[in-house]
Protein backbone atom coordinates (compact mmCIF):
# COMPACT_ATOMS: atom_id res chain seq x y z
CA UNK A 1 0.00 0.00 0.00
CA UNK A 2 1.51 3.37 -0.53
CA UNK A 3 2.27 5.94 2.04
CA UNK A 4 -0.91 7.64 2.85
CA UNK A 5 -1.69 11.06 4.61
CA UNK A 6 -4.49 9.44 7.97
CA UNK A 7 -6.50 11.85 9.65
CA UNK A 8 -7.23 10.09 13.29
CA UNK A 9 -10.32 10.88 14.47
CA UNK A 10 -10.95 10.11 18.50
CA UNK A 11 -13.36 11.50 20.82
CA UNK A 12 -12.60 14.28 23.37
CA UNK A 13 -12.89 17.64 24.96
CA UNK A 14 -9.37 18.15 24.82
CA UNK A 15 -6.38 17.19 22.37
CA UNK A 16 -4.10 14.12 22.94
CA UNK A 17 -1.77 15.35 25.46
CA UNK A 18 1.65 16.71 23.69
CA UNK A 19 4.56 13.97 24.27
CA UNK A 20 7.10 12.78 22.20
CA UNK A 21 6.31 9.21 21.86
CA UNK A 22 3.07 8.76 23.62
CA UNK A 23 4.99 5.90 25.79
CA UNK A 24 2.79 6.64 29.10
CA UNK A 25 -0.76 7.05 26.82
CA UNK A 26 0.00 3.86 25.69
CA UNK A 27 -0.73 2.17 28.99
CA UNK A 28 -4.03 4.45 30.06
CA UNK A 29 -7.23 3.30 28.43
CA UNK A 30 -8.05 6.15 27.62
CA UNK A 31 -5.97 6.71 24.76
CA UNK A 32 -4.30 3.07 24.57
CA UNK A 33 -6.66 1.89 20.94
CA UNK A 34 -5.05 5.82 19.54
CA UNK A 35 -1.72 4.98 20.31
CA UNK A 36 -1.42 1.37 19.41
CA UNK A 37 -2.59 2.36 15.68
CA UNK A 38 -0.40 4.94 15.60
CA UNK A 39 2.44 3.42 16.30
CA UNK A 40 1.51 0.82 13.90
CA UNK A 41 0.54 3.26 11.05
CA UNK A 42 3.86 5.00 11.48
CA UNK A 43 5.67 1.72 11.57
CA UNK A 44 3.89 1.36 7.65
CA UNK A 45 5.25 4.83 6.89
CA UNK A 46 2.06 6.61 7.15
CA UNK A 47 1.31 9.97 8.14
CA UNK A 48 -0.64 10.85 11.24
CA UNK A 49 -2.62 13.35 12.73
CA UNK A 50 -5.13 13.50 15.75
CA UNK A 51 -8.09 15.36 15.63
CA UNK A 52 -11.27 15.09 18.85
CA UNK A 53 -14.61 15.88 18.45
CA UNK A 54 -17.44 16.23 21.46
CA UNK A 55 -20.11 18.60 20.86
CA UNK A 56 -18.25 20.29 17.91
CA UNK A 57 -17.60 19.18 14.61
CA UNK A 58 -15.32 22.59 13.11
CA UNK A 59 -12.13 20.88 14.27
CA UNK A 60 -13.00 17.57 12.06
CA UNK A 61 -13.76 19.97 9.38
CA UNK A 62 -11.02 22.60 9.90
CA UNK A 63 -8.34 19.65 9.95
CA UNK A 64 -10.11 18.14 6.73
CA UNK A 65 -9.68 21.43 4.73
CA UNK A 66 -6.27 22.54 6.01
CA UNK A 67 -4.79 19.46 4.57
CA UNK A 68 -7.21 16.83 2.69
CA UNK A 69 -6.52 13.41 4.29
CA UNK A 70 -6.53 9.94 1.99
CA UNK A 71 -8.56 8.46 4.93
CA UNK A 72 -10.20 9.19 8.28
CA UNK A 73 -9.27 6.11 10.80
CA UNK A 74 -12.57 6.49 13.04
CA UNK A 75 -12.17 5.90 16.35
CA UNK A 76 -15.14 8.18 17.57
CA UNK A 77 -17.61 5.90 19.65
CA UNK A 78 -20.22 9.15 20.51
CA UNK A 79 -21.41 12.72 19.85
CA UNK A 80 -22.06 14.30 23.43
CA UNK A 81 -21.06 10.96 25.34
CA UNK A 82 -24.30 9.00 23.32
CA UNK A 83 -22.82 6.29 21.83
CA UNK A 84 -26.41 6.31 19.41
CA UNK A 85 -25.37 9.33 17.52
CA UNK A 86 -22.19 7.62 16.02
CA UNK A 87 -23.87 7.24 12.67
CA UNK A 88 -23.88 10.97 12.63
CA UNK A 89 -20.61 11.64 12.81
CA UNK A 90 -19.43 8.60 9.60
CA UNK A 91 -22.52 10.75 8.07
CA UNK A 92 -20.69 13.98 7.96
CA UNK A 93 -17.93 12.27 6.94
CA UNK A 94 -19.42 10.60 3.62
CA UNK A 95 -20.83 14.38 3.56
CA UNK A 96 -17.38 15.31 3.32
CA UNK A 97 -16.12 12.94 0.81
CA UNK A 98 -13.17 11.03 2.53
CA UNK A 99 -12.82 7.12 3.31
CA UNK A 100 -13.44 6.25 6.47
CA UNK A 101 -12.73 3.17 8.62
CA UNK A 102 -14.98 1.04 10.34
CA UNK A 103 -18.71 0.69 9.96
CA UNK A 104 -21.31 2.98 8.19
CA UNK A 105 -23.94 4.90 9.28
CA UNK A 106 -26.85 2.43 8.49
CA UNK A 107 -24.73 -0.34 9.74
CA UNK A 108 -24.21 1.94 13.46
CA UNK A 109 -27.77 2.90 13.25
CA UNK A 110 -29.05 -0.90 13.64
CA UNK A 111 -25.58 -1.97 15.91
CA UNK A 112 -26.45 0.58 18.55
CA UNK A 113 -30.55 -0.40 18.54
CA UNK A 114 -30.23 -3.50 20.09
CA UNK A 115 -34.37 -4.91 19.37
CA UNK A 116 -34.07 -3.57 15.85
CA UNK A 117 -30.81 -5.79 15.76
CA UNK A 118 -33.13 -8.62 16.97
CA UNK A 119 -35.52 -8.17 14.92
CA UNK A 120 -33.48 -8.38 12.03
CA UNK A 121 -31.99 -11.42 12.66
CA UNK A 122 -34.93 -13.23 13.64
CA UNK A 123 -36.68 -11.80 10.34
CA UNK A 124 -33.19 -14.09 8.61
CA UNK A 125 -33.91 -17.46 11.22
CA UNK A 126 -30.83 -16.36 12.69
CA UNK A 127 -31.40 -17.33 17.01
CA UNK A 128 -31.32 -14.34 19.28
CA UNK A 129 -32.98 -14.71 22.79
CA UNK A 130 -36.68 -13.89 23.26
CA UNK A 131 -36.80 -10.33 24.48
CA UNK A 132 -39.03 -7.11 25.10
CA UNK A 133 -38.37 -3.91 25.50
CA UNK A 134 -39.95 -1.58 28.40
CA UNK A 135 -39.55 2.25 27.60
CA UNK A 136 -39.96 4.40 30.64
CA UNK A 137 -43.17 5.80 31.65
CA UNK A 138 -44.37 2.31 30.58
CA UNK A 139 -46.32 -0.32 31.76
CA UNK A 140 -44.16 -3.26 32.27
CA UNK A 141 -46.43 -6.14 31.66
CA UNK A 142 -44.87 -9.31 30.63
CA UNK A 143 -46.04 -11.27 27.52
CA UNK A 144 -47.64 -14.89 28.36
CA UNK A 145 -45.05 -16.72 26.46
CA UNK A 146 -42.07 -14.41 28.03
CA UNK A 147 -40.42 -16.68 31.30
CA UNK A 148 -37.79 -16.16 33.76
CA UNK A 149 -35.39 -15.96 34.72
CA UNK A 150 -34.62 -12.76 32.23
CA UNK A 151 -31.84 -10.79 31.73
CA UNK A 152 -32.11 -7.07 31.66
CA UNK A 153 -30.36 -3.81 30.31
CA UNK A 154 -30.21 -0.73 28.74
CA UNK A 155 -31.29 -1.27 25.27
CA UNK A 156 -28.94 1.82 23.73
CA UNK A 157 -25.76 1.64 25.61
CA UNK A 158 -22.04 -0.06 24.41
CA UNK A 159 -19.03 -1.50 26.60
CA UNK A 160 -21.51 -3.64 29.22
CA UNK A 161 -22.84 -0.35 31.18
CA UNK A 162 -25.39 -0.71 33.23
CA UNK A 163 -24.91 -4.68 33.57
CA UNK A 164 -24.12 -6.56 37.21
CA UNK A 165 -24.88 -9.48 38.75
CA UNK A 166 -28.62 -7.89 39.34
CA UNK A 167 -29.03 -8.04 35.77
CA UNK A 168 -30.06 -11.43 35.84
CA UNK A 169 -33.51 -11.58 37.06
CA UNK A 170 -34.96 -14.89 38.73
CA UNK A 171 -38.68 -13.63 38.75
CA UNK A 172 -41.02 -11.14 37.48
CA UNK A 173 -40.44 -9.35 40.00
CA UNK A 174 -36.76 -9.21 40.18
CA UNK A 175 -36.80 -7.92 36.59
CA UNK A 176 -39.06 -5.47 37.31
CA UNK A 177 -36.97 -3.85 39.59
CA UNK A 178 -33.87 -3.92 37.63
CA UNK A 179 -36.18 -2.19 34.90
CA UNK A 180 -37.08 0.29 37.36
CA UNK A 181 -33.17 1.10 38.39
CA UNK A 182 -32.77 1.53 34.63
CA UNK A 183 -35.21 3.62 33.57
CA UNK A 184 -34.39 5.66 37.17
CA UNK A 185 -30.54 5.72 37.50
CA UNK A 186 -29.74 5.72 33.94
CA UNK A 187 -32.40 7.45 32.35
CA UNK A 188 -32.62 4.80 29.64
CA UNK A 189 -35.32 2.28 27.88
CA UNK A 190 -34.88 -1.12 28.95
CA UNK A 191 -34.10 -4.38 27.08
CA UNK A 192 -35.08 -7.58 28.47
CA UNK A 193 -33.90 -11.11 27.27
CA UNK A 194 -34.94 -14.50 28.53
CA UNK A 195 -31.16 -15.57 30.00
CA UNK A 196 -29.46 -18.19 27.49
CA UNK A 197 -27.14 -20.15 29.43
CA UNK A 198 -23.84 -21.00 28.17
CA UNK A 199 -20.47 -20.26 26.75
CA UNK A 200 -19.41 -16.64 26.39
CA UNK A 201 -17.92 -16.23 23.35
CA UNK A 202 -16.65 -13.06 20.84
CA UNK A 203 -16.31 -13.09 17.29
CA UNK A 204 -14.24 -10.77 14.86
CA UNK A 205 -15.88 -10.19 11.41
CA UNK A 206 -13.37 -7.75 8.80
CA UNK A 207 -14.22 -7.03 5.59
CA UNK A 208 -16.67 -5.54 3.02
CA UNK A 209 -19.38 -7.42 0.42
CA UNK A 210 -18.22 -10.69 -0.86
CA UNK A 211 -14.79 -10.43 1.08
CA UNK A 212 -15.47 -11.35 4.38
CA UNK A 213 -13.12 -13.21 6.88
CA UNK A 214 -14.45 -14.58 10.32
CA UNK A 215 -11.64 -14.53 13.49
CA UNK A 216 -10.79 -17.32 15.40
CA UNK A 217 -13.53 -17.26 18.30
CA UNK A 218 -12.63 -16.41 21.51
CA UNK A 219 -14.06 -16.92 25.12
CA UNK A 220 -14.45 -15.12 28.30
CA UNK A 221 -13.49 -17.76 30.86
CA UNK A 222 -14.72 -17.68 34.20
CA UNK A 223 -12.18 -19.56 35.96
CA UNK A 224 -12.88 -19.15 39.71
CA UNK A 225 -16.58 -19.05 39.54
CA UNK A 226 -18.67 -22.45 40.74
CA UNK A 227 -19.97 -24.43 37.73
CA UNK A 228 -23.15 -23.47 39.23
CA UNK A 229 -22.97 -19.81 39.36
CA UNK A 230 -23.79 -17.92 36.32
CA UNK A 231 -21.17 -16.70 34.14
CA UNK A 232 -22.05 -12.54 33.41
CA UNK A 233 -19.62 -10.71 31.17
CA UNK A 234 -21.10 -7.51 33.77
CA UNK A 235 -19.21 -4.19 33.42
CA UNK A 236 -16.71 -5.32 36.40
CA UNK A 237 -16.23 -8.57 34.37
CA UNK A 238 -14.98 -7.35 31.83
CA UNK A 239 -12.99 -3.85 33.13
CA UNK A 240 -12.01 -4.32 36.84
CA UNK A 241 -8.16 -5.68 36.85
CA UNK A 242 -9.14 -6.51 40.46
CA UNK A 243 -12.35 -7.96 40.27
CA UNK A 244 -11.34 -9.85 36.81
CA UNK A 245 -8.65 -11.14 39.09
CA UNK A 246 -10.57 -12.34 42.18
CA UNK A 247 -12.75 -14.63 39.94
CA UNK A 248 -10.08 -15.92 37.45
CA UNK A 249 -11.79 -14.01 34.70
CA UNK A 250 -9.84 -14.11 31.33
CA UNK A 251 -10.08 -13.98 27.72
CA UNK A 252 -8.71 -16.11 25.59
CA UNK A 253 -8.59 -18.12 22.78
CA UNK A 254 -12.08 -20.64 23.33
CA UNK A 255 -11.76 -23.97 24.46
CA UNK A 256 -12.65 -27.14 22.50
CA UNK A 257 -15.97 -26.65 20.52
CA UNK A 258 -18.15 -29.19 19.82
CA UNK A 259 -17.95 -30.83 16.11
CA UNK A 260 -19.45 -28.60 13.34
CA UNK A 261 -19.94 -25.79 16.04
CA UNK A 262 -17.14 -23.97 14.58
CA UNK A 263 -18.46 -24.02 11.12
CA UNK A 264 -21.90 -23.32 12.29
CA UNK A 265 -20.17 -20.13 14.00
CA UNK A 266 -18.70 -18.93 10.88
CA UNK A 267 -21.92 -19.01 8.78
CA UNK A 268 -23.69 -17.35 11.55
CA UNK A 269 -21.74 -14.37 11.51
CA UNK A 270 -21.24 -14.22 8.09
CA UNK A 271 -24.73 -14.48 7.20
CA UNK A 272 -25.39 -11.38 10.67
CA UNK A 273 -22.78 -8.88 9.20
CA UNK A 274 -24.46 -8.79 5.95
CA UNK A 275 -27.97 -8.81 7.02
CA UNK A 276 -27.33 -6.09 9.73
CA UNK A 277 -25.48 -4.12 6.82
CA UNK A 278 -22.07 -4.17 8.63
CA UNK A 279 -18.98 -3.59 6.99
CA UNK A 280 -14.97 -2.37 8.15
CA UNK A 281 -15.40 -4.77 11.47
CA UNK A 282 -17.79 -5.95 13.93
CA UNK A 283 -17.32 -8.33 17.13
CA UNK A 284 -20.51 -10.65 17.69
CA UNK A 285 -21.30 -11.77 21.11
CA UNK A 286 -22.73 -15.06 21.28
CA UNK A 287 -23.50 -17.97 23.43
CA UNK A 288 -23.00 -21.02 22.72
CA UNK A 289 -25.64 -23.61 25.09
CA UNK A 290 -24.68 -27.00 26.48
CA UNK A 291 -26.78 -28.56 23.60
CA UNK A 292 -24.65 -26.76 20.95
CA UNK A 293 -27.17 -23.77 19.95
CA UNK A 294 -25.47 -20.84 18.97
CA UNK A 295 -27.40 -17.55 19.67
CA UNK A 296 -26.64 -13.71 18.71
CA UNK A 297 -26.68 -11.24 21.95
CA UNK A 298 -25.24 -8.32 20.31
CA UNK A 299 -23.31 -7.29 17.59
CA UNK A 300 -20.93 -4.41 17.93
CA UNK A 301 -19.59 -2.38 15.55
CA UNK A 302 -16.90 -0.53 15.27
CA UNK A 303 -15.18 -2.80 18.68
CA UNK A 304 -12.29 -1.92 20.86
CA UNK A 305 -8.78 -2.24 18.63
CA UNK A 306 -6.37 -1.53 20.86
CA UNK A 307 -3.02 -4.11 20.57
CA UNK A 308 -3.49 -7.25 22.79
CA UNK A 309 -7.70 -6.90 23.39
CA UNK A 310 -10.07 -9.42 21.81
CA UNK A 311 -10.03 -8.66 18.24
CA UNK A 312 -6.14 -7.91 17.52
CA UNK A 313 -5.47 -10.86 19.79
CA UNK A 314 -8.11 -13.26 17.59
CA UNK A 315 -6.47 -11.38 14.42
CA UNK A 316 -2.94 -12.43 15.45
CA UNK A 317 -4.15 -15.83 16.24
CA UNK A 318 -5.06 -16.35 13.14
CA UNK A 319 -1.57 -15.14 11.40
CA UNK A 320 -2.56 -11.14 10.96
CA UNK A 321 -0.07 -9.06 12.93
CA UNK A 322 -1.19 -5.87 14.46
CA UNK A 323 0.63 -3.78 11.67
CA UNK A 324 -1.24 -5.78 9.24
CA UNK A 325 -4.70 -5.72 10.77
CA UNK A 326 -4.56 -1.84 10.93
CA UNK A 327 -3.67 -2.10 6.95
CA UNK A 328 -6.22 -4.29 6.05
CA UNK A 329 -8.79 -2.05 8.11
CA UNK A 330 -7.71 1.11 6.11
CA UNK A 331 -7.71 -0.65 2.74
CA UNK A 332 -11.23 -1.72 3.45
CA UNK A 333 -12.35 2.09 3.63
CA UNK A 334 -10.33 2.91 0.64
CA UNK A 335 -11.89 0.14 -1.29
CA UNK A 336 -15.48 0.99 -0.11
CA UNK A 337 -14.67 4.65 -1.19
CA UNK A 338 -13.72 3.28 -4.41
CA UNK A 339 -17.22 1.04 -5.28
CA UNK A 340 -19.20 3.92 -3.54
């Protein structure tokens, strides 16, 4: 690939702190997805610059027209902390004319509505848990065929928020409360899911149209919890060092999979990432049940990149070094620019 001139675009108030060689942002996680691409698109030869956006897009468009860039690598997750109004800001930017990375705004649109995401995929026989969803000021009045226990969260939040042990709901009751602290504590509409029991695993989908390639699955392993506990990938689960620690929680490359599970995997998420109009790179969460039925939870676009995390750990299990998975992410937007 030649040497091209990459506009990074990241969310924040303020800029990326001024060091030489970003050594200490590396380790915050904050700004440790910004500074692992970098370093990886400098190690290629490209040219980078930062730009952060928050509750103003001039600075996106004041970089963009001192110095056109070949492509915008889009790491901006929200507009005014909403992770909902992502699609906006890949809007402006096919607005603006320039490749872009990741996933587009129709794509983001159905990602971040987790029932229309649902609905989708049970429209294309593709398993997803029963759910409902309970907006507040609502009613909640549970549907005859809809049985505990449940699991409950926000239906329009990213990165587990608003998920703990509490989320799982043994009775009606339970569940309503939890819908309750929801619609109270986090002023958001609530998304409840009959609970699928099982194996926790992620999936990494890159590509665009016809050229799709499905990561080597990996599993968050609950090491230190009782076999008959439940296994919650909760907001501590999956971001407290300490907690993470206390319960052996790590992931990893998944265990042994049944026979034909991992090819029944692959079609799965093939078949979800076109349906759900996803293209750049998506992580599916599924689980996988004791009798080998392989269900969608969420799909999430646009997933966490930094070097070592699920995806560019999958990607270099599979033989695609960091260096190379940021490439193959850029050349996707440049060859989308080029069909669009």
């Amino acid at each position: 690939m030649k040497k091209l001139d990459i506009l990074m675009l990241h969310d924040g108030i303020e800029p990326l702190p001024d060091e030489k060689d970003f050594s200490a942002l590396e380790k915050t996680p904050e700004w440790s997805t910004e500074i692992s691409i970098y370093r990886a698109m400098k190690a290629r030869g490209h040219e980078i610059r930062f730009v952060g956006i928050y509750d103003d897009v001039r600075p996106l468009i004041d970089a963009v027209n001192a110095r056109r860039p070949d492509a915008v690598f889009n790491l901006a997750e929200a507009w005014m902390g909403e992770y909902q109004n992502d699609k906006n800001i890949v809007s402006l930017l096919e607005l603006l004319g320039i490749p872009y990375t990741g996933c587009g705004p129709m794509g983001l649109m159905i990602c971040n509505h987790k029932a229309l995401t649902k609905k989708i995929l049970v429209y294309h026989e593709i398993k997803v848990p029963r759910f409902c969803v309970f907006r507040i000021g609502e009613t909640v009045k549970f549907p005859a065929a809809f049985c505990p226990p449940f699991f409950v969260k926000p239906l329009r939040e990213e990165a587990s928020m608003g998920i703990a042990q509490r989320s799982l709901a043994e009775t009606e009751e339970q569940c309503r409360e939890r819908i309750c602290f929801i619609h109270e504590n986090l002023g958001k509409d609530a998304l409840v899911e009959e609970y699928i029991d099982g194996r926790e695993l992620y999936v990494g989908v890159i590509g665009s149209g016809r050229n799709i390639k499905v990561l080597p699955v990996w599993e968050l392993k609950f090491t230190r919890v009782p076999d008959n506990e439940p296994k919650i990938a909760t907001y501590k689960a999956k971001w407290d060092d300490n907690y993470r620690e206390k319960w052996g929680i790590k992931n990893e490359c998944a265990g042994p999979l049944p026979d034909g599970v991992d090819e029944k995997i692959t079609d799965i998420c093939k078949k979800a990432f076109k349906v759900l109009h996803i293209d750049g790179y998506v992580r599916f969460d599924l689980r996988l049940t004791p009798q080998g039925d392989v269900y969608i939870i969420e799909a999430n676009a646009n997933p966490e990149l930094a070097r070592g995390e699920d995806f560019a750990a999958s990607a270099e299990k599979d033989g695609i070094s960091y260096e190379d998975l940021t490439e193959k992410i850029i050349h996707h937007a440049l060859q989308r620019a080029i069909v669009s």
